[in-house]
N, C-alpha and C. Protein backbone atom coordinates (compact mmCIF):
# COMPACT_ATOMS: atom_id res chain seq x y z
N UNK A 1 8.36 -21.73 -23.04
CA UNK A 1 7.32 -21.34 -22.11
C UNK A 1 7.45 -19.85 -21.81
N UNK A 2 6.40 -19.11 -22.16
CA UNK A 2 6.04 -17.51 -21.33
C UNK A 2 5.47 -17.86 -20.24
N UNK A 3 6.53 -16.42 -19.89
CA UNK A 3 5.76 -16.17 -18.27
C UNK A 3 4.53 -14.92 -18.45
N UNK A 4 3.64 -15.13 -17.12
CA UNK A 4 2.85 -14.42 -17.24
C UNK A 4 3.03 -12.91 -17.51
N UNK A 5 4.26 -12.28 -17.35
CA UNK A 5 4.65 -11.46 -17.41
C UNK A 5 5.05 -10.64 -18.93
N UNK A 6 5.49 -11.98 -19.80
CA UNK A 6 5.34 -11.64 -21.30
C UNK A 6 4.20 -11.73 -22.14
N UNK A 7 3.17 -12.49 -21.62
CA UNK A 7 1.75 -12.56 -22.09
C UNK A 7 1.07 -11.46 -22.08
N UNK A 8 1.18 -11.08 -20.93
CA UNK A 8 -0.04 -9.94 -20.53
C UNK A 8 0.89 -8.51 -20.45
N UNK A 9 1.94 -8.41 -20.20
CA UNK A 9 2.94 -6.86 -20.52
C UNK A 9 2.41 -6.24 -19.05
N UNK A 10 2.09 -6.90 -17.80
CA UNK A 10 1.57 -6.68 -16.57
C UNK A 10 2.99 -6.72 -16.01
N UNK A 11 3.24 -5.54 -15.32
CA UNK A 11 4.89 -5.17 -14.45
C UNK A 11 3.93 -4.58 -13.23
N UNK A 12 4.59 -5.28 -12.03
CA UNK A 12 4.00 -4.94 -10.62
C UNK A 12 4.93 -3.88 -10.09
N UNK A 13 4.52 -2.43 -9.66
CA UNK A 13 5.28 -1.76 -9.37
C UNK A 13 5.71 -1.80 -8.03
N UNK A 14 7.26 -1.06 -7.33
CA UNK A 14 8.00 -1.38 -6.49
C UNK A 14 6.87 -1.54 -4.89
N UNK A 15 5.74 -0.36 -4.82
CA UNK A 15 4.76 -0.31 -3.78
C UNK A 15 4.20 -1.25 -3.36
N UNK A 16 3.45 -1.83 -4.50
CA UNK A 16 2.84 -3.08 -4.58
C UNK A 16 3.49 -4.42 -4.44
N UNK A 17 5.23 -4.34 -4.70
CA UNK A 17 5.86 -5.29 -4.51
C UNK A 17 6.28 -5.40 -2.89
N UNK A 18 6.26 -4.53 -2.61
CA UNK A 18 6.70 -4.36 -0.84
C UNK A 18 5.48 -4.51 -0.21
N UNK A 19 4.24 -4.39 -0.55
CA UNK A 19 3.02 -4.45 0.37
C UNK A 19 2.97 -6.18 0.30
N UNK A 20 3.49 -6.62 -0.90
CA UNK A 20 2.61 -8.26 -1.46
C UNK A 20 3.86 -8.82 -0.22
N UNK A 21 5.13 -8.23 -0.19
CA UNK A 21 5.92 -9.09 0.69
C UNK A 21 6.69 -8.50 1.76
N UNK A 22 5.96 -7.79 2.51
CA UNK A 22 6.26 -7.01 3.71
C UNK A 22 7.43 -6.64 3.99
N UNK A 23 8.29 -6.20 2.98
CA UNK A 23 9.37 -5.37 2.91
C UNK A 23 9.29 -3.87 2.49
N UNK A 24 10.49 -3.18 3.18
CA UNK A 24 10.81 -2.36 2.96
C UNK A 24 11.48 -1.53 1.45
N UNK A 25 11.17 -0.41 0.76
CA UNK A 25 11.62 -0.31 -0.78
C UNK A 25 13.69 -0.56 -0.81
N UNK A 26 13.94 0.07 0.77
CA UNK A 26 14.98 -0.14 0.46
C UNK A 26 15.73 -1.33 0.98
N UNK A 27 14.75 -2.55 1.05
CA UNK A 27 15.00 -3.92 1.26
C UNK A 27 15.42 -4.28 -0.23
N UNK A 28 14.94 -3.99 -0.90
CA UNK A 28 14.75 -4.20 -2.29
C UNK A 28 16.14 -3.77 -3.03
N UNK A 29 16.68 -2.19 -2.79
CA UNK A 29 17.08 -1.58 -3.25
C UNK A 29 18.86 -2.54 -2.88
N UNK A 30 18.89 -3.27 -1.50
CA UNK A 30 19.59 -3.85 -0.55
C UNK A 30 19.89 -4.96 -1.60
N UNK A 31 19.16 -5.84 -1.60
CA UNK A 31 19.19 -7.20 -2.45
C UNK A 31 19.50 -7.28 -3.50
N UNK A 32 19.50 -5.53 -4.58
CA UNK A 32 19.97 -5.10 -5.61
C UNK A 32 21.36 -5.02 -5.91
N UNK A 33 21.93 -4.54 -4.57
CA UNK A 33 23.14 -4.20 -4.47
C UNK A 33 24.10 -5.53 -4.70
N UNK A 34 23.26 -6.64 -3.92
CA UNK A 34 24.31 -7.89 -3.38
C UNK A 34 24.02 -9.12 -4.36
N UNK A 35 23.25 -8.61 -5.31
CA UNK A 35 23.06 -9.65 -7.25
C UNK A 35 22.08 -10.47 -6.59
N UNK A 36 21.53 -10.54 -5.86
CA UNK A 36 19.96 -11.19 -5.51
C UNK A 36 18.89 -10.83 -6.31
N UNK A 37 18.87 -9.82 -6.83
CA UNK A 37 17.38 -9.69 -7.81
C UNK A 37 18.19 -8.81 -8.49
N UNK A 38 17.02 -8.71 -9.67
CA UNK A 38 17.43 -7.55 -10.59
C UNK A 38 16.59 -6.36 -10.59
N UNK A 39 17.29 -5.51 -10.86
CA UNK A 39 16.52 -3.86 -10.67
C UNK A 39 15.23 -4.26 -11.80
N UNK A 40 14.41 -3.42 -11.42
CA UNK A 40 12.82 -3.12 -12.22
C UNK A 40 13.12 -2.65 -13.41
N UNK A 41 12.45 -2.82 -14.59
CA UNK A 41 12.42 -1.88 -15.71
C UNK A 41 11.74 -0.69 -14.71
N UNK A 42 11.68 0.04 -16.13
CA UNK A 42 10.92 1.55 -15.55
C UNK A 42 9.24 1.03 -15.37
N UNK A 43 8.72 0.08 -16.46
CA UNK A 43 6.75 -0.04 -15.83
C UNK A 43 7.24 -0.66 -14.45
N UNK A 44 8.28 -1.38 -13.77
CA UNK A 44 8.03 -2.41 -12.17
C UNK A 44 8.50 -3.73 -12.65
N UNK A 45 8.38 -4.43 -11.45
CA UNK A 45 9.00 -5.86 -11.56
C UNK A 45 8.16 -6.94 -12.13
N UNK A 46 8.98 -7.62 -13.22
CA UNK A 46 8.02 -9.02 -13.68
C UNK A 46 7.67 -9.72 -12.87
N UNK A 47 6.69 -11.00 -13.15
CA UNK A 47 6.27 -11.89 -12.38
C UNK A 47 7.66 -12.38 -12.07
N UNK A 48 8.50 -13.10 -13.10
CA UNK A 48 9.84 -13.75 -12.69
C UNK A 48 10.65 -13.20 -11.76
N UNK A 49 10.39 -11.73 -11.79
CA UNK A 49 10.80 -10.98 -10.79
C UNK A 49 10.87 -10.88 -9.41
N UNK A 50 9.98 -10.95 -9.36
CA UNK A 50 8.66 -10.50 -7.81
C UNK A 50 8.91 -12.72 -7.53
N UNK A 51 8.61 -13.47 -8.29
CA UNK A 51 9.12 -14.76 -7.78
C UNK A 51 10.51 -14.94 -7.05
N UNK A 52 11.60 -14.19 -7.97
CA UNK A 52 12.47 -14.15 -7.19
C UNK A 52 12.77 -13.72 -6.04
N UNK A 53 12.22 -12.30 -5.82
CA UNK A 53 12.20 -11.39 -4.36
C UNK A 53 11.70 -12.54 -3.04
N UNK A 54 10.71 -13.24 -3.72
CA UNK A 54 9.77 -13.84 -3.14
C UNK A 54 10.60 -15.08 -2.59
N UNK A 55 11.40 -15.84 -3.13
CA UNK A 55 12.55 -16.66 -3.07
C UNK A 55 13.59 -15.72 -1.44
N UNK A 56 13.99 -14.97 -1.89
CA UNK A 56 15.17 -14.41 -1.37
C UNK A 56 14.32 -13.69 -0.06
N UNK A 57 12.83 -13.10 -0.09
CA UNK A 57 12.31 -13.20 1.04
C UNK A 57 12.31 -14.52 1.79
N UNK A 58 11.69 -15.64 1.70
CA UNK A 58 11.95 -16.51 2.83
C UNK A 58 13.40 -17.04 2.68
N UNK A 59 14.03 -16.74 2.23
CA UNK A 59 15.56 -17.09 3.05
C UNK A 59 15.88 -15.92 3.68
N UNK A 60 15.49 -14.67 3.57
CA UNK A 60 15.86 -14.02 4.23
C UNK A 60 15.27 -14.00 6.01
N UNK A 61 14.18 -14.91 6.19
CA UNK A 61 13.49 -15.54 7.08
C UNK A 61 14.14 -16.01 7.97
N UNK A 62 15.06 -16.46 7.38
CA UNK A 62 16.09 -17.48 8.32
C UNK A 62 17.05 -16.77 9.22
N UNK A 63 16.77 -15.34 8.64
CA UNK A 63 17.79 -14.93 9.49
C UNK A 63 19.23 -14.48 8.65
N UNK A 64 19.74 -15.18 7.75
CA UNK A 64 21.24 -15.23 7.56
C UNK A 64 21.42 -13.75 6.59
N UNK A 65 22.56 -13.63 6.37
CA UNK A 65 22.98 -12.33 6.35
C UNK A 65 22.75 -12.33 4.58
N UNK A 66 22.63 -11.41 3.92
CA UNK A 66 22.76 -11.81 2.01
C UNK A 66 23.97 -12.39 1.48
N UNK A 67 25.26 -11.79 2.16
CA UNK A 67 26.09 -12.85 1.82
C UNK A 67 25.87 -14.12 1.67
N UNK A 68 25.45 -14.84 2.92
CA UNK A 68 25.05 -15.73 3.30
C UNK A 68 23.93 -15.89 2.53
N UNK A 69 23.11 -15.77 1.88
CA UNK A 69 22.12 -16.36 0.82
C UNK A 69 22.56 -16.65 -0.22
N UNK A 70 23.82 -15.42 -0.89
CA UNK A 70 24.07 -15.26 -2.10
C UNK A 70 25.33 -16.90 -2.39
N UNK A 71 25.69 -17.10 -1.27
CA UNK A 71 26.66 -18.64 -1.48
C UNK A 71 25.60 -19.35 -1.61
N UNK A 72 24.48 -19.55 -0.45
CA UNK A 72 23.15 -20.43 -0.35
C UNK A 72 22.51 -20.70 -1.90
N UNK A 73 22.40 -19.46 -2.93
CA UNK A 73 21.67 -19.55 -3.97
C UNK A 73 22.88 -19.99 -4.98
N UNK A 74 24.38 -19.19 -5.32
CA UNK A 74 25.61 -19.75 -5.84
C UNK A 74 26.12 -20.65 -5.81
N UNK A 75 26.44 -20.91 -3.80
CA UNK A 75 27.70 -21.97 -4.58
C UNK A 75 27.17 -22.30 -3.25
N UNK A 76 25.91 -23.57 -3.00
CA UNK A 76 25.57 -23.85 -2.00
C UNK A 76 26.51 -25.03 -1.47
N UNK A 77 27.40 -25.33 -1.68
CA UNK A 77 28.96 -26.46 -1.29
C UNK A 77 29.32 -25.32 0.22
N UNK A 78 29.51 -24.64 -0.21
CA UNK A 78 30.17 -23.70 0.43
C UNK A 78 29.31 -22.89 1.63
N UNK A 79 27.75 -23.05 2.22
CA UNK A 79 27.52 -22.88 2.58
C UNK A 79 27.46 -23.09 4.26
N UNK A 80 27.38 -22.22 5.19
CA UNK A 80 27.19 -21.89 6.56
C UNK A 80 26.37 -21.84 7.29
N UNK A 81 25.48 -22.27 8.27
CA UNK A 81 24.57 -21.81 8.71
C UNK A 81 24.87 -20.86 9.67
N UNK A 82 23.88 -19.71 9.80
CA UNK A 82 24.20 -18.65 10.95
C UNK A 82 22.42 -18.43 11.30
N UNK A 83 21.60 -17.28 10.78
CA UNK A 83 20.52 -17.28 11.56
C UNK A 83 20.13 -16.38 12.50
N UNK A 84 18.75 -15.91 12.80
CA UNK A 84 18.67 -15.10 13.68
C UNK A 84 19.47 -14.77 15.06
N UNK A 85 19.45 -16.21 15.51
CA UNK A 85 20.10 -16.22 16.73
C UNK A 85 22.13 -15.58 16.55
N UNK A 86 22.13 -15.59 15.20
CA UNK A 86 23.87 -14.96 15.91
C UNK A 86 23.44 -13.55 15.51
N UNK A 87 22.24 -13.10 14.46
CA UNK A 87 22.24 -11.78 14.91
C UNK A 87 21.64 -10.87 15.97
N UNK A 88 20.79 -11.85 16.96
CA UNK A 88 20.48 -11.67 18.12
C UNK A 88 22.17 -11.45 18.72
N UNK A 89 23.04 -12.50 19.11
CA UNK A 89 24.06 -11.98 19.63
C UNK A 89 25.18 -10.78 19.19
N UNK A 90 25.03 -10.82 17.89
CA UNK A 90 25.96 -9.28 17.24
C UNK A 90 25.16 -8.37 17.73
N UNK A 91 23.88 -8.15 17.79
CA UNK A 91 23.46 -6.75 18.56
C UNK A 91 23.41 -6.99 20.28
N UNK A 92 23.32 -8.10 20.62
CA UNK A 92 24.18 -7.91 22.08
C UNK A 92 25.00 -7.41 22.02
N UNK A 93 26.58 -7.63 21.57
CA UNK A 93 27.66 -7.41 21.05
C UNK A 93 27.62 -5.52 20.67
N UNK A 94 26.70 -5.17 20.07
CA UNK A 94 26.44 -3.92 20.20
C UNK A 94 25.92 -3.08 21.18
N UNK A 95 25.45 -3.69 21.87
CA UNK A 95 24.56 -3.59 22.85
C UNK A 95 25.82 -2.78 24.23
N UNK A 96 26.31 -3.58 24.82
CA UNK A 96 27.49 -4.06 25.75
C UNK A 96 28.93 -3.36 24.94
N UNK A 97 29.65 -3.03 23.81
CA UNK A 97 30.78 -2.46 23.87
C UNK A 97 29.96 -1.49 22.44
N UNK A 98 29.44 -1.20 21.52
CA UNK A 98 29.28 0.09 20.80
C UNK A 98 28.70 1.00 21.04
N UNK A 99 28.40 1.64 19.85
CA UNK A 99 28.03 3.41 20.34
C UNK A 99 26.57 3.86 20.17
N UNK A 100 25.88 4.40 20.06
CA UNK A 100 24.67 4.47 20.22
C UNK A 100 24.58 4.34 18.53
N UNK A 101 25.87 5.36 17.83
CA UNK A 101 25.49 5.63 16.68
C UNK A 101 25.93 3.74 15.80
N UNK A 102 26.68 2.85 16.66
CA UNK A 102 26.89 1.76 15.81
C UNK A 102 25.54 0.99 15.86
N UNK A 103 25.12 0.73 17.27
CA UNK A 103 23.59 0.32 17.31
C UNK A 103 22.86 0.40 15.98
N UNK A 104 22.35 1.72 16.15
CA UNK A 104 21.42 2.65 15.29
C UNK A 104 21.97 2.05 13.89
N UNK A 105 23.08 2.21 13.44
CA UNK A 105 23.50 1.48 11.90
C UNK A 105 23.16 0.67 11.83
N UNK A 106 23.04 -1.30 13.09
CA UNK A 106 23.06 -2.29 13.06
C UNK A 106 21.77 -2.23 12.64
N UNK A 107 21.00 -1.86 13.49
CA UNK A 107 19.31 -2.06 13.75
C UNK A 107 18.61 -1.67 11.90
N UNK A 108 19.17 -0.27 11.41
CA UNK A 108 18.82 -0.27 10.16
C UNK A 108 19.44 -1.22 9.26
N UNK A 109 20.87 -1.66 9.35
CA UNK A 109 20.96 -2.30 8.13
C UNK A 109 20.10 -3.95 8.37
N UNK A 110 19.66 -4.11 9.62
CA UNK A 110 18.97 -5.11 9.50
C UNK A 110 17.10 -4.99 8.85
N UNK A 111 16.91 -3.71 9.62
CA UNK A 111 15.47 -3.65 8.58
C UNK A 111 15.55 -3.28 7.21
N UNK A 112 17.01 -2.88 6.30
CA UNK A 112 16.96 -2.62 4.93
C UNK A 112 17.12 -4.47 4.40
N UNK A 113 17.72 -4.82 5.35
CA UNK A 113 17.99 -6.37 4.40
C UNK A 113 17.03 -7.61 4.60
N UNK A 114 16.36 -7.58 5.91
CA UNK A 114 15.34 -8.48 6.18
C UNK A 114 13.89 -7.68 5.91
N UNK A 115 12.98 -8.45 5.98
CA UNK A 115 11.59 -7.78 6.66
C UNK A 115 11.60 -7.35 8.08
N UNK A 116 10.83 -6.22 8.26
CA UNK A 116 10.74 -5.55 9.43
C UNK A 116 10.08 -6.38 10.51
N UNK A 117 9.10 -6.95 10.00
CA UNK A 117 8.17 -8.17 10.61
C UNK A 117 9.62 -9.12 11.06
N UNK A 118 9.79 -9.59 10.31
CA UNK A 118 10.83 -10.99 10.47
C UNK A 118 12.23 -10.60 12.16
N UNK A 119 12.46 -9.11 11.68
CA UNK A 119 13.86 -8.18 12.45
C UNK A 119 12.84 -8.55 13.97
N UNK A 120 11.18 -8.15 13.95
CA UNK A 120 11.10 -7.70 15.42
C UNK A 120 10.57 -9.14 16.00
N UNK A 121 10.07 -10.26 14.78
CA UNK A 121 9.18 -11.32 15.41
C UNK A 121 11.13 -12.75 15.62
N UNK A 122 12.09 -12.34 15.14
CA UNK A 122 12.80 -13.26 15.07
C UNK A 122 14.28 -12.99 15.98
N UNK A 123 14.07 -11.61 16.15
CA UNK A 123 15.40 -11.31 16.22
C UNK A 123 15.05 -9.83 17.89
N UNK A 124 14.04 -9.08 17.75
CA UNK A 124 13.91 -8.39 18.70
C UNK A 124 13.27 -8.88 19.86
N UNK A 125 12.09 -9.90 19.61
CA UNK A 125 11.13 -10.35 20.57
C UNK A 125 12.27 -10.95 21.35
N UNK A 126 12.58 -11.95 20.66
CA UNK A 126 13.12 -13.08 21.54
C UNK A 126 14.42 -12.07 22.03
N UNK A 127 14.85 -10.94 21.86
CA UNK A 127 16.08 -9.90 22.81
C UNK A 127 15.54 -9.19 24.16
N UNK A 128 14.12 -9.05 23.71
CA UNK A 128 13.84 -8.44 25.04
C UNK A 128 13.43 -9.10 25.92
N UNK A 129 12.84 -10.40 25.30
CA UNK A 129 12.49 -11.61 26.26
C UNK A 129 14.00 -11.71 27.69
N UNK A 130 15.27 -11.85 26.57
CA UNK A 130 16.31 -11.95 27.30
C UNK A 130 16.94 -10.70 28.38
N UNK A 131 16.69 -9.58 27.43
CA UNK A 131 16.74 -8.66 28.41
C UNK A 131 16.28 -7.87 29.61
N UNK A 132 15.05 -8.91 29.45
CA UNK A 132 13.78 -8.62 31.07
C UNK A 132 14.42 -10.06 31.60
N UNK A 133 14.61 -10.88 31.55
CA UNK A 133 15.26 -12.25 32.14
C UNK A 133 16.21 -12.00 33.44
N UNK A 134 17.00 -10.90 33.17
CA UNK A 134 17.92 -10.68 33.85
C UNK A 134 18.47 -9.24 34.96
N UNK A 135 19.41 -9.14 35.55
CA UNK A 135 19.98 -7.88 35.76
C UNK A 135 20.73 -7.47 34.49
N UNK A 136 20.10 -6.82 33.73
CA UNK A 136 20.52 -6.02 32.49
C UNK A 136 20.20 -4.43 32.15
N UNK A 137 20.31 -3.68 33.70
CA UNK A 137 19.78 -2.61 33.26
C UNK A 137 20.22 -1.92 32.31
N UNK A 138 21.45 -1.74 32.49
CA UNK A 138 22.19 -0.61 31.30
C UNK A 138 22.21 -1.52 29.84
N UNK A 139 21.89 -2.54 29.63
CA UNK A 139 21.75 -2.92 28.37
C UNK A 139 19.95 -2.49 28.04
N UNK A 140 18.94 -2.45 28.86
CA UNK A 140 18.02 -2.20 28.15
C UNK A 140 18.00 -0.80 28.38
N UNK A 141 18.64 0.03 28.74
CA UNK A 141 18.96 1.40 28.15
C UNK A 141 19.01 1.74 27.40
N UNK A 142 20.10 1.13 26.73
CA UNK A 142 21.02 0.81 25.91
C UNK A 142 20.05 0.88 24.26
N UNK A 143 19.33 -0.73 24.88
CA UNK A 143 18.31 -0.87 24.09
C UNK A 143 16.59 0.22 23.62
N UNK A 144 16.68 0.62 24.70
CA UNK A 144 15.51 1.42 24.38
C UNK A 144 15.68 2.94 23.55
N UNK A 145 17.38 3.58 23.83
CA UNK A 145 17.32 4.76 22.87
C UNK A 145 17.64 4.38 21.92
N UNK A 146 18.27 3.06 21.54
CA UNK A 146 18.24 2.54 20.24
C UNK A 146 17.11 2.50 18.91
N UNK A 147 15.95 1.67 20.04
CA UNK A 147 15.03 1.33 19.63
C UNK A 147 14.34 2.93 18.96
N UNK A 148 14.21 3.42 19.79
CA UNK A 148 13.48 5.25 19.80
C UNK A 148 13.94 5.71 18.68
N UNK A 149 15.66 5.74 18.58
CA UNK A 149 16.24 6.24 17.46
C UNK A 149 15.93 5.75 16.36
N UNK A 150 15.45 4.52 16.14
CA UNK A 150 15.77 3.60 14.87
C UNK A 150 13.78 4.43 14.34
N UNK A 151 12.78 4.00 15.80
CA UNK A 151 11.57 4.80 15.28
C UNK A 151 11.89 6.10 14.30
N UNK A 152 12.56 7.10 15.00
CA UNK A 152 12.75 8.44 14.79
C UNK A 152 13.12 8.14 12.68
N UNK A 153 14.48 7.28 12.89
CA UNK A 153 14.95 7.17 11.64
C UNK A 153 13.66 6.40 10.62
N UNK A 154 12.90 5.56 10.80
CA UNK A 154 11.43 5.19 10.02
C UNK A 154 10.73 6.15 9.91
N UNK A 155 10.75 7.10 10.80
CA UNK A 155 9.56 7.97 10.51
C UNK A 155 10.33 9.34 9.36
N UNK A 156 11.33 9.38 9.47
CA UNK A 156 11.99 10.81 8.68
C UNK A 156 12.15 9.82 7.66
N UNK A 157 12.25 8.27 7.41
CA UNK A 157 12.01 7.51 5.84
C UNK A 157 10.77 7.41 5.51
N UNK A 158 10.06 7.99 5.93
CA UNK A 158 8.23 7.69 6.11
C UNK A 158 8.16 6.30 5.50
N UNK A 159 8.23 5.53 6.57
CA UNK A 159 8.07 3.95 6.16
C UNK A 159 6.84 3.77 6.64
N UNK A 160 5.94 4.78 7.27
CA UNK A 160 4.43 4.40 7.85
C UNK A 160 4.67 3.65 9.01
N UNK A 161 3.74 4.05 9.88
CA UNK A 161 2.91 3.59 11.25
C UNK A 161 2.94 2.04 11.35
N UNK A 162 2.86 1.45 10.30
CA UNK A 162 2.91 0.03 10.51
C UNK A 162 4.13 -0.79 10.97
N UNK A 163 5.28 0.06 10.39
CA UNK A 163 6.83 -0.43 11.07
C UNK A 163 6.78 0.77 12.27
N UNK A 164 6.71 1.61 12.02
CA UNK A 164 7.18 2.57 13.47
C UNK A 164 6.18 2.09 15.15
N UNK A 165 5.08 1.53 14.90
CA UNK A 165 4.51 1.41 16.52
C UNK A 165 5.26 0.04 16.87
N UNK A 166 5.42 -1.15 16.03
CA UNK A 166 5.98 -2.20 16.50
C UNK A 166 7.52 -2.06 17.51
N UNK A 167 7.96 -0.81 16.98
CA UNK A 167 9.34 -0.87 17.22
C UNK A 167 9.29 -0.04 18.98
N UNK A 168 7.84 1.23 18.68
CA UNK A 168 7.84 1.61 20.26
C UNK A 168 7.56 0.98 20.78
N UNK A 169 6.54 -0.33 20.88
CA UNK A 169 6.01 -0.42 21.54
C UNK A 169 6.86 -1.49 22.35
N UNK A 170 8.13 -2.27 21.70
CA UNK A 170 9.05 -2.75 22.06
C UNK A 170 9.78 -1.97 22.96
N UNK A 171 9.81 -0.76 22.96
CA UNK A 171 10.99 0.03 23.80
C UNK A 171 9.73 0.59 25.11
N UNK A 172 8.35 0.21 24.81
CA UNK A 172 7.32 0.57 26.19
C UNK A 172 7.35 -0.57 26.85
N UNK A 173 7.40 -1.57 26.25
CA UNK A 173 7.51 -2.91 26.65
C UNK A 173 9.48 -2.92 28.07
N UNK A 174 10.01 -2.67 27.02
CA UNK A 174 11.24 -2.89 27.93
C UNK A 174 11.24 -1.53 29.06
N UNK A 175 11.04 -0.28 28.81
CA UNK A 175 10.57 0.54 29.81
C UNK A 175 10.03 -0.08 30.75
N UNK A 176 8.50 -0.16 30.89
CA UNK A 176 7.95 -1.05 32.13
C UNK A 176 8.46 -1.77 32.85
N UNK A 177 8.93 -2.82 31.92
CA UNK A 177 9.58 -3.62 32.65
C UNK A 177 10.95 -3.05 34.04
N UNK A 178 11.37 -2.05 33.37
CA UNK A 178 13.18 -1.85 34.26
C UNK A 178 11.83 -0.77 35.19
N UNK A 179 11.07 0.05 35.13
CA UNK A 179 10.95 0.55 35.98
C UNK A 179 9.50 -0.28 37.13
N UNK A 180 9.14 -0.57 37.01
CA UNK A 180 8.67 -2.15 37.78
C UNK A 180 9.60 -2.75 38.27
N UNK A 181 10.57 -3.42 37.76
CA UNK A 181 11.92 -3.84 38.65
C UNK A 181 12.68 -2.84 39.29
N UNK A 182 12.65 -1.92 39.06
CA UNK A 182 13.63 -0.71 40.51
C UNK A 182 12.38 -0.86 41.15
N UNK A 183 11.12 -0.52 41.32
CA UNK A 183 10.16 -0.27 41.84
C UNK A 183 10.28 -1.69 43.02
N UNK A 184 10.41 -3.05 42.40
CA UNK A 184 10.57 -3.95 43.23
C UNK A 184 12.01 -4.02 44.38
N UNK A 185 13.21 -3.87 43.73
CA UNK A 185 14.33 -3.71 44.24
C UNK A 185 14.25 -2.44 44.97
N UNK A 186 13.75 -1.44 44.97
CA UNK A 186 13.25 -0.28 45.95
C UNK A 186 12.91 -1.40 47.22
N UNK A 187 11.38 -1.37 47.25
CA UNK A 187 10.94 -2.14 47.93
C UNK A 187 11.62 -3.71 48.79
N UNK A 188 12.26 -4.15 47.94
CA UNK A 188 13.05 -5.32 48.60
C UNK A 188 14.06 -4.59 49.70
N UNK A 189 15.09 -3.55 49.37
CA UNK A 189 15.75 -3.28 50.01
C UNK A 189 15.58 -2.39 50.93
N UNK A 190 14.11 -1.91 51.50
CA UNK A 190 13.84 -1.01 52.60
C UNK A 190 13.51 -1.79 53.46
């Protein structure tokens, strides 16, 4: 059996492969590193190709780390579940004892290895949900020059407007919020 890819001599290039599956090029470049896909010829990626990405995109859905896929797809005996939710808590974990500059590493190596979509709808929403929940000021501090920085770093990768407003508008979102709450705690305590 040929794939469509040897029939027709049609190679989808890396642009077109990141628009069809809302990743980043160096999501790609990520999954390369850790034997999840194989690099492009020079015309772009085969259909078999781009199936695979396509594979390793929705597990990457789940949340779990590529390690964690690469046993999942290898030597699934041996597999773990982990998931958004513990990398929701490792960037707590960053949040509460690292440095602005460990943050800033976490936050990118999560948009080079997941979708950007997946990082803010699986893993950020449901953080700030938690971090307006509570007395957490200095964590959404914390969180918001993070957030700013990580913009700053999309925009000097020119990853486009489409990842960079999601990410402010998360850090306008948690803004409001802390200054609305002093605004209330003002008020409560006069």
């Amino acid at each position: 059996m040929f794939s469509l890819t040897e029939i027709t001599g049609l190679f989808i290039p890396t642009s077109t492969v990141c628009r069809m599956t809302g990743i980043l090029p160096a999501t790609l470049t990520s999954w390369q590193t850790a034997s999840l896909i194989k690099p492009p010829c020079s015309e772009g990626y085969s259909a078999s190709q781009v199936a695979q990405i396509r594979v390793v995109r929705a597990l990457t859905s789940s949340g779990d780390t590529l390690s964690e896929i690469s046993t999942l797809l290898n030597e699934s005996w041996h597999y773990r579940p982990s998931g958004w939710e513990l990398r929701r808590q490792e960037f707590i974990i960053h949040l509460q004892y690292g440095t602005d500059e460990t943050r800033s590493r976490y936050l990118w190596k999560l948009y080079t290895r997941y979708s950007p979509g997946d990082v803010l709808a699986f893993m950020l929403t449901p953080l700030v949900r938690w971090l307006c929940s509570g007395n957490r000021e200095e964590l959404r501090a914390r969180c918001v020059t993070c957030l700013l920085s990580h913009a700053l770093r999309l925009i000097k990768a020119k990853q486009g407007l489409e990842h960079v407003k999601p990410v402010l508008n998360m850090a306008e979102l948690i803004k409001h919020y802390s200054i609305r709450t002093t605004r209330c705690l003002r008020h409560l305590n006069s």
